[in-house]
N, C-alpha and C. Protein backbone atom coordinates (compact mmCIF):
# COMPACT_ATOMS: atom_id res chain seq x y z
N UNK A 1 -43.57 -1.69 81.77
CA UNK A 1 -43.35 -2.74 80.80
C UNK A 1 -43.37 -4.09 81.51
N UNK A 2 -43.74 -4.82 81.08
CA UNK A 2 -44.47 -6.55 81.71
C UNK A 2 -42.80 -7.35 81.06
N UNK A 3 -42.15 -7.77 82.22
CA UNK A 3 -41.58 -8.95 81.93
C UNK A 3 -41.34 -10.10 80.68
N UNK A 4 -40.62 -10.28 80.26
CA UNK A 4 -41.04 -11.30 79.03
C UNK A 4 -40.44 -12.66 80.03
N UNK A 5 -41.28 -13.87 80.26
CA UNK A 5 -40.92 -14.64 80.79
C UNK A 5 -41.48 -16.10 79.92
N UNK A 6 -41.00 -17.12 79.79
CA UNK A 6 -41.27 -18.23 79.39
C UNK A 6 -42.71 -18.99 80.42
N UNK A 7 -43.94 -19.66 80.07
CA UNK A 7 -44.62 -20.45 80.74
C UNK A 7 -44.26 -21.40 82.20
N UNK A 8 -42.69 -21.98 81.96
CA UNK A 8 -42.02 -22.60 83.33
C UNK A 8 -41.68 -22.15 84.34
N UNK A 9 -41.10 -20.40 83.90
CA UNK A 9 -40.58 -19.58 84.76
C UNK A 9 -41.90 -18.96 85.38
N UNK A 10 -43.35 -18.83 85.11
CA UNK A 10 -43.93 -18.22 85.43
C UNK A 10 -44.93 -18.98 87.03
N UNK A 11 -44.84 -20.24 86.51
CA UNK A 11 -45.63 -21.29 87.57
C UNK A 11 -44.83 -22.16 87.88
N UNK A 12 -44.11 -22.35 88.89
CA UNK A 12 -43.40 -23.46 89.55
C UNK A 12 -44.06 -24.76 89.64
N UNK A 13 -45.03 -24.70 89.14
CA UNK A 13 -46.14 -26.08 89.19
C UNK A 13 -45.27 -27.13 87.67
N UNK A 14 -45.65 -26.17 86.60
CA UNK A 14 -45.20 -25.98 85.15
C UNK A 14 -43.55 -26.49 85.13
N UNK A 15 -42.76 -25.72 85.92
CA UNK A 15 -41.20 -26.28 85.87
C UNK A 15 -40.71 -27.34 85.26
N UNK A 16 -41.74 -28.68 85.84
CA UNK A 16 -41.15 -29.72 85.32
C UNK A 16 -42.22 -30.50 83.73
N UNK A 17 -43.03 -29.16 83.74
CA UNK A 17 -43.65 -29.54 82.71
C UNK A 17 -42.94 -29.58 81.08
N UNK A 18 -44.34 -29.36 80.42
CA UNK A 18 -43.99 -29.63 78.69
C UNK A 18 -42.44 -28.35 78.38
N UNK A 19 -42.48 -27.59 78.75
CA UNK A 19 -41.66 -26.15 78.42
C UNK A 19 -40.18 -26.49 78.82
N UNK A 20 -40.29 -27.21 79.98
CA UNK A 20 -38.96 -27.10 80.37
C UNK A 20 -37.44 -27.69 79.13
N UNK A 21 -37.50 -28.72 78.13
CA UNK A 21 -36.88 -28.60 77.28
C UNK A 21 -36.73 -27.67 76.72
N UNK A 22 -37.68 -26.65 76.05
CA UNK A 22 -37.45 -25.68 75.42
C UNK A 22 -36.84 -24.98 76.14
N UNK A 23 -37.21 -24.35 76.89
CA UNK A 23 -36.09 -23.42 77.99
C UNK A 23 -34.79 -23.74 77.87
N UNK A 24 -34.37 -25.26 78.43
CA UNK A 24 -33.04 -25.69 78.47
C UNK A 24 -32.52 -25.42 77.34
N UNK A 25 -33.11 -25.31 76.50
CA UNK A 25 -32.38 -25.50 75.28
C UNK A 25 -32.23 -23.96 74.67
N UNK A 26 -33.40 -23.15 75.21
CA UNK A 26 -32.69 -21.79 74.06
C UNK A 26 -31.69 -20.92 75.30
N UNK A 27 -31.38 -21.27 76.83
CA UNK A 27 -30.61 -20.86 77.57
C UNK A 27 -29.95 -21.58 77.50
N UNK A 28 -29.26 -22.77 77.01
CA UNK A 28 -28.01 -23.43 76.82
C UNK A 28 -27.38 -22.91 75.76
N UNK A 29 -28.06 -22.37 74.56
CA UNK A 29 -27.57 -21.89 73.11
C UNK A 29 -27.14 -20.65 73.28
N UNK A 30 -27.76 -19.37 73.99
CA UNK A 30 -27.45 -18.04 74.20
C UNK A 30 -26.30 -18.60 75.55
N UNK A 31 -26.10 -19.00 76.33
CA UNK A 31 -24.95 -19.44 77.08
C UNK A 31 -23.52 -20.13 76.10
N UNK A 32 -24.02 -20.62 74.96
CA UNK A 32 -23.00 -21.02 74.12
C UNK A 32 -22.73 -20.36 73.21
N UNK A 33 -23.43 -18.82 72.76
CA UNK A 33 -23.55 -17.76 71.83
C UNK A 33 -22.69 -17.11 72.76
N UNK A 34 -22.71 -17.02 73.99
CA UNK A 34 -22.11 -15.93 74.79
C UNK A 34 -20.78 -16.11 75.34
N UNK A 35 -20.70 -17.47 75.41
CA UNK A 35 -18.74 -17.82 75.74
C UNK A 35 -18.44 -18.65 73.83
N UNK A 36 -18.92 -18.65 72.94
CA UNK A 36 -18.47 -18.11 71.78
C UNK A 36 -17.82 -16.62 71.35
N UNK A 37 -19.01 -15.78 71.82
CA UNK A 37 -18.62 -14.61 70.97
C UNK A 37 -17.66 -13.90 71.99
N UNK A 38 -17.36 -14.29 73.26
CA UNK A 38 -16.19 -13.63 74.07
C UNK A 38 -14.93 -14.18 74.25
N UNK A 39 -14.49 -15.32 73.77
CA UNK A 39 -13.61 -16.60 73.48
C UNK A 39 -12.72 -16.21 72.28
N UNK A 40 -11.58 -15.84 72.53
CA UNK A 40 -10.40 -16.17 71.52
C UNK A 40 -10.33 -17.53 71.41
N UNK A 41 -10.81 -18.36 70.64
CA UNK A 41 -10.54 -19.89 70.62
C UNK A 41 -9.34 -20.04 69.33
N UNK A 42 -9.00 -21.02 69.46
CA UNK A 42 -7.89 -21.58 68.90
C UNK A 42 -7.64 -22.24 67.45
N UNK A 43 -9.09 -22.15 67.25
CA UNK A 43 -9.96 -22.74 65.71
C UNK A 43 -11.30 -22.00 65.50
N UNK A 44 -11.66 -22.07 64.61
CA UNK A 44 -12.71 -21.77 64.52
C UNK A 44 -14.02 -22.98 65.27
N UNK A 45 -15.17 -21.94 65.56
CA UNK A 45 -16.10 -22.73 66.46
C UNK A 45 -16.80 -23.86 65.87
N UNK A 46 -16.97 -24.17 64.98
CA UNK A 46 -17.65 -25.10 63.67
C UNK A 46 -16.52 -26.32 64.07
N UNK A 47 -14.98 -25.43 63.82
CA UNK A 47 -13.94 -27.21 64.18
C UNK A 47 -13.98 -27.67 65.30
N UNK A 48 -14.09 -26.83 66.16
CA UNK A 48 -14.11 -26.95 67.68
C UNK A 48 -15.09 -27.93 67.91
N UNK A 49 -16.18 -27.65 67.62
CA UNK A 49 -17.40 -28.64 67.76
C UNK A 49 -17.37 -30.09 66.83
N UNK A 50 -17.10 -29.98 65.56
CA UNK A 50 -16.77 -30.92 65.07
C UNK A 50 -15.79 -31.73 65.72
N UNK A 51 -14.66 -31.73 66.39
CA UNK A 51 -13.95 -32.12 67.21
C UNK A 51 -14.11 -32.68 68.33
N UNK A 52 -15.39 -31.70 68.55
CA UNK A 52 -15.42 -32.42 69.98
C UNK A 52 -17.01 -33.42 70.02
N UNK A 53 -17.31 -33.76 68.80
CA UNK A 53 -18.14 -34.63 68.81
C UNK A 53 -17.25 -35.96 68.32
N UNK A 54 -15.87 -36.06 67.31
CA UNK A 54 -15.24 -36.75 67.48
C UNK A 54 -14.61 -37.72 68.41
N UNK A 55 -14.19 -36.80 69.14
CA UNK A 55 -14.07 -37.03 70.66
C UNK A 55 -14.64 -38.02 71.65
N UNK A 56 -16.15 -37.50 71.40
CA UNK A 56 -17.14 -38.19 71.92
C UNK A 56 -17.76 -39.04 71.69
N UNK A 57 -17.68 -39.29 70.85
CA UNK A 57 -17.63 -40.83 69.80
C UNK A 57 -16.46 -42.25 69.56
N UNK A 58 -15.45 -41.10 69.64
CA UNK A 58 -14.18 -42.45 69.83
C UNK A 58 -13.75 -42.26 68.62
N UNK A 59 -14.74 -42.09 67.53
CA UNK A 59 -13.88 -42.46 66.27
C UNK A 59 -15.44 -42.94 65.40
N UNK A 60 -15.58 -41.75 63.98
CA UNK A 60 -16.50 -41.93 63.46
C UNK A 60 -15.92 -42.10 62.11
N UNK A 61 -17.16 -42.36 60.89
CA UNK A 61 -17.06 -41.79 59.83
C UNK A 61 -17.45 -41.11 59.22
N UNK A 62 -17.24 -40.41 58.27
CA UNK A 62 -17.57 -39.18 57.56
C UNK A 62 -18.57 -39.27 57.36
N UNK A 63 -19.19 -40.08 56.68
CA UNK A 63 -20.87 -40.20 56.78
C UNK A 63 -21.64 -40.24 57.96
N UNK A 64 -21.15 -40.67 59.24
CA UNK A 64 -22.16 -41.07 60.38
C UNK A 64 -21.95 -39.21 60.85
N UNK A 65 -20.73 -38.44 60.08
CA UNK A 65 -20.16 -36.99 60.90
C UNK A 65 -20.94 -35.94 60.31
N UNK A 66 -21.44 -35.87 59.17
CA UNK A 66 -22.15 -35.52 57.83
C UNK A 66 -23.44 -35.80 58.47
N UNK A 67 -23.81 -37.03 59.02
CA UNK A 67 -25.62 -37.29 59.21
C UNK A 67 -25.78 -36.67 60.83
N UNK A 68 -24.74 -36.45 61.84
CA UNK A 68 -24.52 -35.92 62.76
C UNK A 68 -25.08 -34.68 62.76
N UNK A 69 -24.32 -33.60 62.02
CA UNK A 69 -23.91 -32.42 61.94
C UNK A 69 -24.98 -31.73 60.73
N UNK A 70 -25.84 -32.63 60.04
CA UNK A 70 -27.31 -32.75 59.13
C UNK A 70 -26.41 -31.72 57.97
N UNK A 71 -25.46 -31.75 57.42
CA UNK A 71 -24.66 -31.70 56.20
C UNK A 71 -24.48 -32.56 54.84
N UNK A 72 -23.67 -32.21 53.94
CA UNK A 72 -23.09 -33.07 53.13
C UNK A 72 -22.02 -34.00 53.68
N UNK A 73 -21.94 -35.21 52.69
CA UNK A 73 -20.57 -35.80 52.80
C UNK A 73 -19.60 -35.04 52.34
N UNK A 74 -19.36 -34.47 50.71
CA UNK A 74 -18.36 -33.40 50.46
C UNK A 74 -18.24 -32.43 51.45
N UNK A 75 -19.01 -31.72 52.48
CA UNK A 75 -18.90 -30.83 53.53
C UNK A 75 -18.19 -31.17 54.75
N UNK A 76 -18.60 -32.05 55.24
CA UNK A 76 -18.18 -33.05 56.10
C UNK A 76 -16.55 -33.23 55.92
N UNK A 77 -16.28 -33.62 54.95
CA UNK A 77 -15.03 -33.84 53.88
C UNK A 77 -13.85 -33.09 53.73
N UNK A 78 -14.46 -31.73 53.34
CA UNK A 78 -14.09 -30.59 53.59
C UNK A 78 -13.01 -30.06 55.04
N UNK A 79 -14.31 -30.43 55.60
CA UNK A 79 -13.99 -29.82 57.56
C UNK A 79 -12.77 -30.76 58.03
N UNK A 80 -13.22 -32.11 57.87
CA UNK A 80 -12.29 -33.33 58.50
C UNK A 80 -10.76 -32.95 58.32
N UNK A 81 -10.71 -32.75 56.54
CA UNK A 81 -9.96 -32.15 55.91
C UNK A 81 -8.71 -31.18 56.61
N UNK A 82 -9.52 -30.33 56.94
CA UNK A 82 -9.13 -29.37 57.81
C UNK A 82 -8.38 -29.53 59.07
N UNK A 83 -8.84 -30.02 59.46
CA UNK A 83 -8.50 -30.95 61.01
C UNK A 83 -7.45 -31.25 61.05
N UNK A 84 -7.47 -32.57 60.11
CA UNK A 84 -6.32 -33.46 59.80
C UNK A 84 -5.11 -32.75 58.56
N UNK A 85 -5.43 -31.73 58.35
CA UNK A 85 -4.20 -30.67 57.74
C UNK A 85 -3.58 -30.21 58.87
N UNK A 86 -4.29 -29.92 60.14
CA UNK A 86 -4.16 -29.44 61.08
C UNK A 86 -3.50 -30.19 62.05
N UNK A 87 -3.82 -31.34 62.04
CA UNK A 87 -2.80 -32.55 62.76
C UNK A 87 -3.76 -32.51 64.09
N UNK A 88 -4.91 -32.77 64.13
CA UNK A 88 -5.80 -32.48 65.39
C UNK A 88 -7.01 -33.74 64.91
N UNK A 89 -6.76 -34.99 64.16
CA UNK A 89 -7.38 -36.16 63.75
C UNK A 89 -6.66 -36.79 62.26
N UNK A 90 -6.84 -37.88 62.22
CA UNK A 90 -6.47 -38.80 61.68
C UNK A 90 -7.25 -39.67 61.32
N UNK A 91 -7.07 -40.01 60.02
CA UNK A 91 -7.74 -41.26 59.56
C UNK A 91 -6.93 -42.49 59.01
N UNK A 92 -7.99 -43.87 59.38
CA UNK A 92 -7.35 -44.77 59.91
C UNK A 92 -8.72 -45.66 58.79
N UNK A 93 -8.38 -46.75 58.20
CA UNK A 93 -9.16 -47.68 57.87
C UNK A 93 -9.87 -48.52 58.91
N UNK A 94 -11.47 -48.73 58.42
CA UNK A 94 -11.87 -49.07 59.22
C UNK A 94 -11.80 -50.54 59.12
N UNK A 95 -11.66 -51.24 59.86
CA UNK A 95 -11.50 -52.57 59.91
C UNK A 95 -12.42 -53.61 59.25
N UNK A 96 -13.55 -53.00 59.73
CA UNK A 96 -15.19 -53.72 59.00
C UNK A 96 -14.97 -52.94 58.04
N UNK A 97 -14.67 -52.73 57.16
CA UNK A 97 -14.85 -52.09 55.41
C UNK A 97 -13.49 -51.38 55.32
N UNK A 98 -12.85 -52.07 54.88
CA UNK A 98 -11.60 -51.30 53.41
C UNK A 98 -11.81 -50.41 52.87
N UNK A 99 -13.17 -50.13 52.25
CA UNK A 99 -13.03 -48.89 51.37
C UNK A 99 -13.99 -47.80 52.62
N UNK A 100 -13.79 -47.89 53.56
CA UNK A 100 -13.97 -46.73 54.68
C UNK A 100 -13.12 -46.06 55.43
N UNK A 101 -13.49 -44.66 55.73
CA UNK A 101 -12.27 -44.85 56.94
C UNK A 101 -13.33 -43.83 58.44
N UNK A 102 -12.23 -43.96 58.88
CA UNK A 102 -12.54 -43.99 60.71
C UNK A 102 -11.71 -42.60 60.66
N UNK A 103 -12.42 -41.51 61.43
CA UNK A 103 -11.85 -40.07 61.41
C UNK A 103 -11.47 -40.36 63.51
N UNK A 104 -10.73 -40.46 64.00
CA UNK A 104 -10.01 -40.19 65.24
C UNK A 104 -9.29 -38.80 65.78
N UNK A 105 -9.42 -38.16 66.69
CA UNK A 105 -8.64 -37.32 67.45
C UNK A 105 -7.47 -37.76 67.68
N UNK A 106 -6.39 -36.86 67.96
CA UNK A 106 -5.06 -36.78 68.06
C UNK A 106 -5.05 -36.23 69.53
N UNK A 107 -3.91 -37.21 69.98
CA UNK A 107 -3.09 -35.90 71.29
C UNK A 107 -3.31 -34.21 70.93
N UNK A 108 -2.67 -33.78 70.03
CA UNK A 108 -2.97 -32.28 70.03
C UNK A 108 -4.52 -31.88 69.48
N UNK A 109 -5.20 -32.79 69.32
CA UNK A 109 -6.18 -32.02 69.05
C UNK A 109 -7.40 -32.07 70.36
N UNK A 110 -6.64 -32.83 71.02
CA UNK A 110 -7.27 -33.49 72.49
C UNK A 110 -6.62 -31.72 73.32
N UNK A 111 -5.39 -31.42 73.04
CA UNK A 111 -5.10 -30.30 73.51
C UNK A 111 -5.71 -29.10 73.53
N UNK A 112 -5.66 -28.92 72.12
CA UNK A 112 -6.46 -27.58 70.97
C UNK A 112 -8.09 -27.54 71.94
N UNK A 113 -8.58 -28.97 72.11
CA UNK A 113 -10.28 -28.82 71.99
C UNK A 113 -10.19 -28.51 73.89
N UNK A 114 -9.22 -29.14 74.70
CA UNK A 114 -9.13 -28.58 76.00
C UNK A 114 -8.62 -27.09 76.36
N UNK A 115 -7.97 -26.68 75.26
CA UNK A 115 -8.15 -24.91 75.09
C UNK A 115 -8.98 -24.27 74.76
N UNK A 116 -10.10 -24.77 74.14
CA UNK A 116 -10.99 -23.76 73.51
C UNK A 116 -12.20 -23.97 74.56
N UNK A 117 -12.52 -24.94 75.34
CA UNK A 117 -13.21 -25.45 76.54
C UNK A 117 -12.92 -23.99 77.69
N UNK A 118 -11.54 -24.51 78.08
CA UNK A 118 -11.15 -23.29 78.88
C UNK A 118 -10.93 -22.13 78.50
N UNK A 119 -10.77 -21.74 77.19
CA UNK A 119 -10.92 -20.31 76.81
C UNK A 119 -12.57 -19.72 77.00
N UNK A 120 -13.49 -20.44 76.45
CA UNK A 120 -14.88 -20.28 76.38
C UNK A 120 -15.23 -20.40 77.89
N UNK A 121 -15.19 -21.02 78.53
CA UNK A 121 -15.22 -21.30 80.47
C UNK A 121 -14.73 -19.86 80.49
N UNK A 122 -13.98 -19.46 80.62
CA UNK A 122 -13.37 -18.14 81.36
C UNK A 122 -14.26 -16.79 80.20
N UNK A 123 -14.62 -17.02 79.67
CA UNK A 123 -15.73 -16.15 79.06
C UNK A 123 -17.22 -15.91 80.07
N UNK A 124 -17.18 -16.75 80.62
CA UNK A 124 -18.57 -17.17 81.52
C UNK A 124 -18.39 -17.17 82.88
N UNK A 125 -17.35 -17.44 83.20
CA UNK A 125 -16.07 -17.61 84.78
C UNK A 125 -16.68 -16.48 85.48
N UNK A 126 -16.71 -15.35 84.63
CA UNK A 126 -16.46 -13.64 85.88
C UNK A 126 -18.57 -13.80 86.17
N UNK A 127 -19.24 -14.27 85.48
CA UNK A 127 -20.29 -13.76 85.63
C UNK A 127 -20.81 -14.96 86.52
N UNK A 128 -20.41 -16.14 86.63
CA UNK A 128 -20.83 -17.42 87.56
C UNK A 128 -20.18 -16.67 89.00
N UNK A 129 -19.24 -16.08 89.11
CA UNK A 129 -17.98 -15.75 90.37
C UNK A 129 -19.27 -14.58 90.69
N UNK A 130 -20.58 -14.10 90.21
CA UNK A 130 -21.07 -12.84 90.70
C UNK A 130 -22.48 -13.76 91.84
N UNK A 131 -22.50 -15.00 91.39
CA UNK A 131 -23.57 -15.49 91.88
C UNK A 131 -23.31 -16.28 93.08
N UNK A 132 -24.22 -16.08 93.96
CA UNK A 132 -24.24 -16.61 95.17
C UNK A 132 -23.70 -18.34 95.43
N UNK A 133 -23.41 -18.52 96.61
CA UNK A 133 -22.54 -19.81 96.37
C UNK A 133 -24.06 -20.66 96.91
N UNK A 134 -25.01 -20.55 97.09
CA UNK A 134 -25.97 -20.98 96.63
C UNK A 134 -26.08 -21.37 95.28
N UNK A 135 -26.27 -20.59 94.71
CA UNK A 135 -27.25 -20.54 92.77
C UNK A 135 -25.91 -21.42 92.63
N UNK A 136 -24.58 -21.38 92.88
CA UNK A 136 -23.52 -21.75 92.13
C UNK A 136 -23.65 -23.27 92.48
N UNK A 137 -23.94 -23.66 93.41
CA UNK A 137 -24.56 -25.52 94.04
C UNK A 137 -25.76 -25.50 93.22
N UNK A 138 -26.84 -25.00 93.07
CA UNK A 138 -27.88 -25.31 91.91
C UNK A 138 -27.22 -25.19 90.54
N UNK A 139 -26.13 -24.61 90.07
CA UNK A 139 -26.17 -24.96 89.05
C UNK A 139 -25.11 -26.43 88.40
N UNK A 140 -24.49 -26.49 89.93
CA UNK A 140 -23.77 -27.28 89.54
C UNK A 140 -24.25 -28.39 89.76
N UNK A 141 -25.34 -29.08 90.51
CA UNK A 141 -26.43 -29.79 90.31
C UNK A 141 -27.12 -30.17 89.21
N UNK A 142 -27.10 -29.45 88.99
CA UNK A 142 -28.42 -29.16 87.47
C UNK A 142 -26.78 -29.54 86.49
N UNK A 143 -26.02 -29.30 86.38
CA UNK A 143 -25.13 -30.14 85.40
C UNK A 143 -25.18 -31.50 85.61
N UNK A 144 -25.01 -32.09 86.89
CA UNK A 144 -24.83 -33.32 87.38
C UNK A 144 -26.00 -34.15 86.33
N UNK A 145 -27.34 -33.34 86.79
CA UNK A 145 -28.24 -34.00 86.26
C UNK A 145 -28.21 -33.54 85.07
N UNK A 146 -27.87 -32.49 83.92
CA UNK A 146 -27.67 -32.87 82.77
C UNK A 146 -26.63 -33.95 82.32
N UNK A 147 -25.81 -34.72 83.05
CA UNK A 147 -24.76 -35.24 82.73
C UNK A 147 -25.74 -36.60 82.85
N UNK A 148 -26.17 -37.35 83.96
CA UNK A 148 -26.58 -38.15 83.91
C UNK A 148 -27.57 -38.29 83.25
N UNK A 149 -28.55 -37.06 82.47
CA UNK A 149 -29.66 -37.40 81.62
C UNK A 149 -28.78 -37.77 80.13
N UNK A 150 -27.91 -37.26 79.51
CA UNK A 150 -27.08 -37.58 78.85
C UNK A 150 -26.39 -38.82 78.54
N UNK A 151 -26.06 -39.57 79.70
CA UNK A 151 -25.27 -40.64 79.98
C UNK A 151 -26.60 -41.62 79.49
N UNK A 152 -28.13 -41.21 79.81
CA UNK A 152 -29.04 -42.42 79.74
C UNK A 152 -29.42 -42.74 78.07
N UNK A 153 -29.04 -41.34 77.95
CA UNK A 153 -29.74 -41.10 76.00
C UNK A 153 -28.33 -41.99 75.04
N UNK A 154 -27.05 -42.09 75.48
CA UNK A 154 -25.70 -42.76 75.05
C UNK A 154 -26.25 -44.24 75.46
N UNK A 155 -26.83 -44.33 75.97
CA UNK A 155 -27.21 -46.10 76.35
C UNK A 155 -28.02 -46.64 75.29
């Protein structure tokens, strides 16, 4: 039986070619399918993420969270909802518009979303601990530089 391999993986020439997004991206998703589905998290994964795009924002609104997350506003609404029943965000008027408001993270939800980080991490922990402390410097490289390709796309 022949290998199933992606075009990048096959020619090291290719690596930094057209493919390599795609790659990153359907091995970042099955890496996030896989410390999902082994993760006792603390919320469900939908809040978790919603949260932690909060987070990462500073402080949005329901509409910019809704056009984010390619949802409804009632959906959106819904979730926030949730959150802030939950005491893990808060809303706050936004200063530029009265009839808006500004959805913010809380201390505990700054907690909650640093538990479900490290619950999901230790889902993935035993199988990084099998790889050479080589591969383990390439991969922690290759974060560096996802971090700084990240940092350029926020500019």
């Amino acid at each position: 039986m022949v290998a199933m391999t992606s075009p990048a993986t096959q020619d090291p020439a290719v690596a930094g070619g057209e493919h390599l997004g795609a790659d990153l991206l359907a091995v970042v998703a099955r890496l996030n399918r896989l410390a999902t589905q082994r993760a006792r998290l603390p919320l469900p994964w939908a809040q978790a993420r919603l949260l932690s795009t909060i987070e990462d924002r500073g402080e949005a609104r329901i509409s910019d969270l809704a056009a984010l997350d390619h949802c409804s506003q009632p959906t959106m609404t819904t979730q926030v909802r949730r959150l802030e029943d939950a005491g893990l965000v808060t809303r706050t008027t936004d200063p530029a518009d009265a009839r808006a408001v500004l959805i913010r993270i809380t201390d505990d939800g700054r907690r909650v979303l640093t538990q479900a980080r490290i619950d999901r991490a230790a889902a993935i922990n035993p199988r990084l601990e099998q790889l050479s402390s080589q591969d383990r410097e390439t991969l922690a490289a290759a974060v560096d530089v996802i971090k700084r390709l990240l940092a350029q796309s926020d500019s």
